[in-house]
N, C-alpha and C. Protein backbone atom coordinates (compact mmCIF):
# COMPACT_ATOMS: atom_id res chain seq x y z
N UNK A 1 -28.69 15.85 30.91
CA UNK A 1 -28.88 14.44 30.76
C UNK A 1 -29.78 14.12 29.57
N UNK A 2 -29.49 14.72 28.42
CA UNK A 2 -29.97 14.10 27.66
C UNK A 2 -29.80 12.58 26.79
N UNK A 3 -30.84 12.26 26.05
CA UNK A 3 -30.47 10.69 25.21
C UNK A 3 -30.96 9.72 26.83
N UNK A 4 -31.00 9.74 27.69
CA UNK A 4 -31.12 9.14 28.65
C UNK A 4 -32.57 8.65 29.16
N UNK A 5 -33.22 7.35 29.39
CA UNK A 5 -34.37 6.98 30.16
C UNK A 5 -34.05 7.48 31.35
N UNK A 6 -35.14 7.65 32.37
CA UNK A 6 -35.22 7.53 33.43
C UNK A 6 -36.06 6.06 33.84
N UNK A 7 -35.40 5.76 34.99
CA UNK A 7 -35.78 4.51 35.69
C UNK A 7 -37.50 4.05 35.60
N UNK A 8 -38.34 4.67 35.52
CA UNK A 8 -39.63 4.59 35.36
C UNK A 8 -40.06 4.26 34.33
N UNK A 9 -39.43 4.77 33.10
CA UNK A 9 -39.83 4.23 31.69
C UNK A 9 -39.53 3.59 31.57
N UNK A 10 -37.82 2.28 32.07
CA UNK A 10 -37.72 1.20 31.68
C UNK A 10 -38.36 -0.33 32.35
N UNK A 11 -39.34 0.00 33.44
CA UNK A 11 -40.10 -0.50 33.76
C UNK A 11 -41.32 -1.35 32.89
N UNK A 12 -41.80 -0.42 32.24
CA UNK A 12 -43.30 -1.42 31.46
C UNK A 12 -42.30 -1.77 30.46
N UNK A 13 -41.33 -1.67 30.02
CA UNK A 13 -40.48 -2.68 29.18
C UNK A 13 -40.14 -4.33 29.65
N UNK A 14 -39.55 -3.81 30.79
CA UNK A 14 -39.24 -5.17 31.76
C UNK A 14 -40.39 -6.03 32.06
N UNK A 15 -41.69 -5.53 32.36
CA UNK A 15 -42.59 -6.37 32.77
C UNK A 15 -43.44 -6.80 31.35
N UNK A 16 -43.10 -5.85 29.93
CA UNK A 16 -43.68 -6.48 28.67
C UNK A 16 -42.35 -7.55 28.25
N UNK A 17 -41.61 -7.19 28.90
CA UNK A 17 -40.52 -8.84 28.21
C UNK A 17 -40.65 -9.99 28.77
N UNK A 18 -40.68 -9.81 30.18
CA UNK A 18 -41.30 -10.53 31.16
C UNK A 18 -42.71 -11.32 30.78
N UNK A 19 -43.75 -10.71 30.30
CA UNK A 19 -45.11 -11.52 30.27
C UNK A 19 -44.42 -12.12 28.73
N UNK A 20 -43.79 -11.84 28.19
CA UNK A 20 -43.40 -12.30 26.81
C UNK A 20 -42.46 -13.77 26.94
N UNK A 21 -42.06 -13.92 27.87
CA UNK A 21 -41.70 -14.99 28.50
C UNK A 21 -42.25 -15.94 28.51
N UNK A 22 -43.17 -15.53 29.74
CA UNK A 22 -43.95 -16.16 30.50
C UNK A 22 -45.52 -17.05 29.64
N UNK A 23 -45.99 -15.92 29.22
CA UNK A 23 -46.88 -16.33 28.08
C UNK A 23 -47.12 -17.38 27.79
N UNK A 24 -46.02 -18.19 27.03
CA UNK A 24 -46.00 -19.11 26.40
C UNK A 24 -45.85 -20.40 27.33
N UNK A 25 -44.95 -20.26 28.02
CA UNK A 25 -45.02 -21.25 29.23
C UNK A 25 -46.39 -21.43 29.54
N UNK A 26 -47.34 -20.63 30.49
CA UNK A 26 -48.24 -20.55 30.74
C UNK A 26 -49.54 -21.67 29.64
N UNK A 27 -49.30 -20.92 28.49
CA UNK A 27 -49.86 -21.61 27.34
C UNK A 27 -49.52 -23.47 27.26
N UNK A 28 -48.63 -23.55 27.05
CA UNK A 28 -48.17 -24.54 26.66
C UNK A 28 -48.67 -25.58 28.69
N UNK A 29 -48.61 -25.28 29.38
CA UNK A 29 -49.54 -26.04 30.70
C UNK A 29 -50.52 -26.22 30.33
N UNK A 30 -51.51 -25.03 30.34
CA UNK A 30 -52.17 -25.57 30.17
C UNK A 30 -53.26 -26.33 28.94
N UNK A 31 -51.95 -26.48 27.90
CA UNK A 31 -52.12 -27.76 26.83
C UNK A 31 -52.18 -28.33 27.35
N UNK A 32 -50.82 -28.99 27.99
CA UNK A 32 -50.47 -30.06 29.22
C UNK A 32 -51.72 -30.83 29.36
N UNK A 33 -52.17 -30.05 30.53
CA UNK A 33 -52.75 -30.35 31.15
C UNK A 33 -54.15 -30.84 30.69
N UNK A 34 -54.88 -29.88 29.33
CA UNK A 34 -56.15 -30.14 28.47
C UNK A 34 -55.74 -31.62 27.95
N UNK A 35 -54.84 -32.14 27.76
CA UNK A 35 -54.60 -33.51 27.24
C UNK A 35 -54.72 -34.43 27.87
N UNK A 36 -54.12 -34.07 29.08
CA UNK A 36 -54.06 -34.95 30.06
C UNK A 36 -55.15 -35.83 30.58
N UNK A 37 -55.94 -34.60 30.70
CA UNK A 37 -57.31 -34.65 31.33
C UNK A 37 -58.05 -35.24 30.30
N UNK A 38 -57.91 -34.75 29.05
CA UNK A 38 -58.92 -35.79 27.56
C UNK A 38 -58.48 -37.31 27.75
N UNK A 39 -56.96 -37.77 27.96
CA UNK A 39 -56.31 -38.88 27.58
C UNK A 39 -57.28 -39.63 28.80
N UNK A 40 -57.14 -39.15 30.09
CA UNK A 40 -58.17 -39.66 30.95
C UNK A 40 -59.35 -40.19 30.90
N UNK A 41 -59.98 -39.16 30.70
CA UNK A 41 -61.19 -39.38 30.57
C UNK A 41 -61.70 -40.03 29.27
N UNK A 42 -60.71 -40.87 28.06
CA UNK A 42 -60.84 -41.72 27.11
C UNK A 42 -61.54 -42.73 27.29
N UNK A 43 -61.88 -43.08 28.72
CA UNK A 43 -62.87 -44.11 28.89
C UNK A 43 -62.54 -45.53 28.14
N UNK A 44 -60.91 -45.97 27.57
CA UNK A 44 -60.34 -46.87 27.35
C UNK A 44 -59.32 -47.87 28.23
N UNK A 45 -60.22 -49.18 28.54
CA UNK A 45 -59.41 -50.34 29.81
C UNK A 45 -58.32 -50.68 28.92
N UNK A 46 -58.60 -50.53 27.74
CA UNK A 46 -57.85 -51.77 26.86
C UNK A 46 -57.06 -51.04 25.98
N UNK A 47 -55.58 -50.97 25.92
CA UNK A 47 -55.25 -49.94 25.13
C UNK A 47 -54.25 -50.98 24.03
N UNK A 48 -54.71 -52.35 23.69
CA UNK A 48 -54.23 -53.01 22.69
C UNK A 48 -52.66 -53.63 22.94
N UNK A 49 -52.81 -54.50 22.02
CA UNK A 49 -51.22 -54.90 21.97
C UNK A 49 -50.81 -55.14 19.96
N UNK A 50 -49.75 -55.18 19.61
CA UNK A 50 -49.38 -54.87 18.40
C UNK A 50 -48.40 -56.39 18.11
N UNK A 51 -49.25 -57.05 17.55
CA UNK A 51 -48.48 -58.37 17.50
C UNK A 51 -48.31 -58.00 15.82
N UNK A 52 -46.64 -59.14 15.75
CA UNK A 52 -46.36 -58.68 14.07
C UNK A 52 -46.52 -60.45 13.60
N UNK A 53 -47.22 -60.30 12.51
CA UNK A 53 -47.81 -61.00 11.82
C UNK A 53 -46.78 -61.02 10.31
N UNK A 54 -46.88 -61.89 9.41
CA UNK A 54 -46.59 -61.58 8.35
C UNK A 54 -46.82 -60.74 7.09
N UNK A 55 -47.63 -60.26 7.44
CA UNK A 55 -48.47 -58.86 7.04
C UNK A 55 -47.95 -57.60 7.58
N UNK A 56 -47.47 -57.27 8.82
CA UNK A 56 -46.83 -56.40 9.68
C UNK A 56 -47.28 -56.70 10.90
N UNK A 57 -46.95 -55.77 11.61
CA UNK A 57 -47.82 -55.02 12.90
C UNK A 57 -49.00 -55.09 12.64
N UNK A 58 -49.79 -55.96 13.86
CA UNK A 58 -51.22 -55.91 13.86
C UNK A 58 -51.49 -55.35 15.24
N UNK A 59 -52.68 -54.09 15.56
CA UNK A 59 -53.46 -53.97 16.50
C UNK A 59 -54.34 -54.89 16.80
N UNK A 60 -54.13 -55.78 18.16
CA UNK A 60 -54.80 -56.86 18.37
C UNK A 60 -55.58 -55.79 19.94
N UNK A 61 -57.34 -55.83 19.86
CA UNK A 61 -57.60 -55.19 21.02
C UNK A 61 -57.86 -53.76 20.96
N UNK A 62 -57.84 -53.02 21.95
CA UNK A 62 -58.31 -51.70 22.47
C UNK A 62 -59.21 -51.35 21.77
N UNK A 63 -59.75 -49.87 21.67
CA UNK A 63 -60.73 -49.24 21.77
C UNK A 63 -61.41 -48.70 20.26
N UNK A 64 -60.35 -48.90 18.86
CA UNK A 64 -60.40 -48.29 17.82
C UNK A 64 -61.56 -49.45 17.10
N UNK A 65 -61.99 -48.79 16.55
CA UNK A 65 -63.13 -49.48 15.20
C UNK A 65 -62.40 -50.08 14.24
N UNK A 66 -61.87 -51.27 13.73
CA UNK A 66 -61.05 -51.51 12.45
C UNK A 66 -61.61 -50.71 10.92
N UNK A 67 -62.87 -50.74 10.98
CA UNK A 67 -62.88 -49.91 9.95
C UNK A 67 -62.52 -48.32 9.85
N UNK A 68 -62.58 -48.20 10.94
CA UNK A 68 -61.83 -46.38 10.61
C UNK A 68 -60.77 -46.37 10.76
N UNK A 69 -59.81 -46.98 11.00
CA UNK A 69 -58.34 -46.94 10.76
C UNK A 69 -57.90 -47.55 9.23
N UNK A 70 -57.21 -46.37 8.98
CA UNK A 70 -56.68 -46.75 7.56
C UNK A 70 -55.30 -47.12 7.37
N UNK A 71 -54.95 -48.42 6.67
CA UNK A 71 -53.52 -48.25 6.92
C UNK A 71 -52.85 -47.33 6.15
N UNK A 72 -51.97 -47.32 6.56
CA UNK A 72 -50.83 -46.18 6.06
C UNK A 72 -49.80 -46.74 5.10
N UNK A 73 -49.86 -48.76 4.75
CA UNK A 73 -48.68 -48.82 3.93
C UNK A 73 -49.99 -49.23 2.83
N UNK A 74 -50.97 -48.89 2.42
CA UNK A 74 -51.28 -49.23 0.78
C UNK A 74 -50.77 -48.95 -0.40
N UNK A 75 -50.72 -50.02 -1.25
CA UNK A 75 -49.98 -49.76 -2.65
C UNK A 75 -50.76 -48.69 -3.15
N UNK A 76 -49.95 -47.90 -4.35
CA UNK A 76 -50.76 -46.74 -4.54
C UNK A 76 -51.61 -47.10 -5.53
N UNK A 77 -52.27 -46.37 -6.24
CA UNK A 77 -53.53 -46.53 -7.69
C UNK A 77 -52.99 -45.97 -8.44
N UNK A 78 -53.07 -46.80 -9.83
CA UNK A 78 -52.97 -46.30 -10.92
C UNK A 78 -51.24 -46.54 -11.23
N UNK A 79 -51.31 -46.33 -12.62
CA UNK A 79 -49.85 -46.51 -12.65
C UNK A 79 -48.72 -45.70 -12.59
N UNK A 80 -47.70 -46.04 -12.79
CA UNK A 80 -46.65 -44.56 -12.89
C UNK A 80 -46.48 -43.67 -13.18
N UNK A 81 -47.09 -43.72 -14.63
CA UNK A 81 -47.52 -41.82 -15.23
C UNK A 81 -48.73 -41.34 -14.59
N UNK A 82 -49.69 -42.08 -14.15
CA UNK A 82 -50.97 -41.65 -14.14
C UNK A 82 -50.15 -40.53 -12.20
N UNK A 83 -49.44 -41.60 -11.23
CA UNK A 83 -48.98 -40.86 -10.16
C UNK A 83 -48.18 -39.84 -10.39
N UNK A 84 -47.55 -39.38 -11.66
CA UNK A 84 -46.58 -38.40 -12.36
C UNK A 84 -47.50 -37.19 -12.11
N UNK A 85 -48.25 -37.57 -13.16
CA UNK A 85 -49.70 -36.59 -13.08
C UNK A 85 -50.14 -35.87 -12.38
N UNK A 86 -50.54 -37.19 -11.31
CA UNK A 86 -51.55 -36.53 -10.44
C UNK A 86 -50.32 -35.64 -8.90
N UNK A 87 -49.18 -36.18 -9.23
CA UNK A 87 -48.20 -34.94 -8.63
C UNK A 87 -47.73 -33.58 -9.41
N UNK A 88 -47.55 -33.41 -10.48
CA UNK A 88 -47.28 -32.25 -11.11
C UNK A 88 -48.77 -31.37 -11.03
N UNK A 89 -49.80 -31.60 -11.27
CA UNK A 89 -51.09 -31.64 -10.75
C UNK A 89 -51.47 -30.89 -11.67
């Protein structure tokens, strides 16, 4: 019987494919769950409402500071070559 395992050696294979599985599942709970528990304990009653204005979407309310939120649609700086530029870098 050569070329052949015996039943015993293919064992810690099965149970290393097995935790190789499992692993990640495991992992990924208890993300889950670490979020869960942060989103909770946010200590926020008020989680805003988003009225659109002629300007856009406004956060009217909840828990954020207006000055540390930055918007995301600002015109850019500088002019067209100068943004050429500062992308080719």
């Amino acid at each position: 019987m050569t070329g052949t395992q015996s039943v015993g050696a293919r064992r810690p294979v099965r149970r290393a494919a097995r935790l190789g599985l499992i692993a990640p599942l495991v992992a990924a709970a208890a993300l889950t769950g670490a979020a869960v528990f942060t989103v909770s304990q946010a200590g926020c009653d008020d989680p805003g409402t988003l009225v659109s204005t002629h300007h856009g979407p406004v956060l009217v309310g909840g828990c954020s500071v207006p000055g540390l939120v930055l918007p995301g649609h600002t015109p850019p700086h500088g002019s067209a070559n100068d943004q050429a530029d500062a992308r080719r870098g």
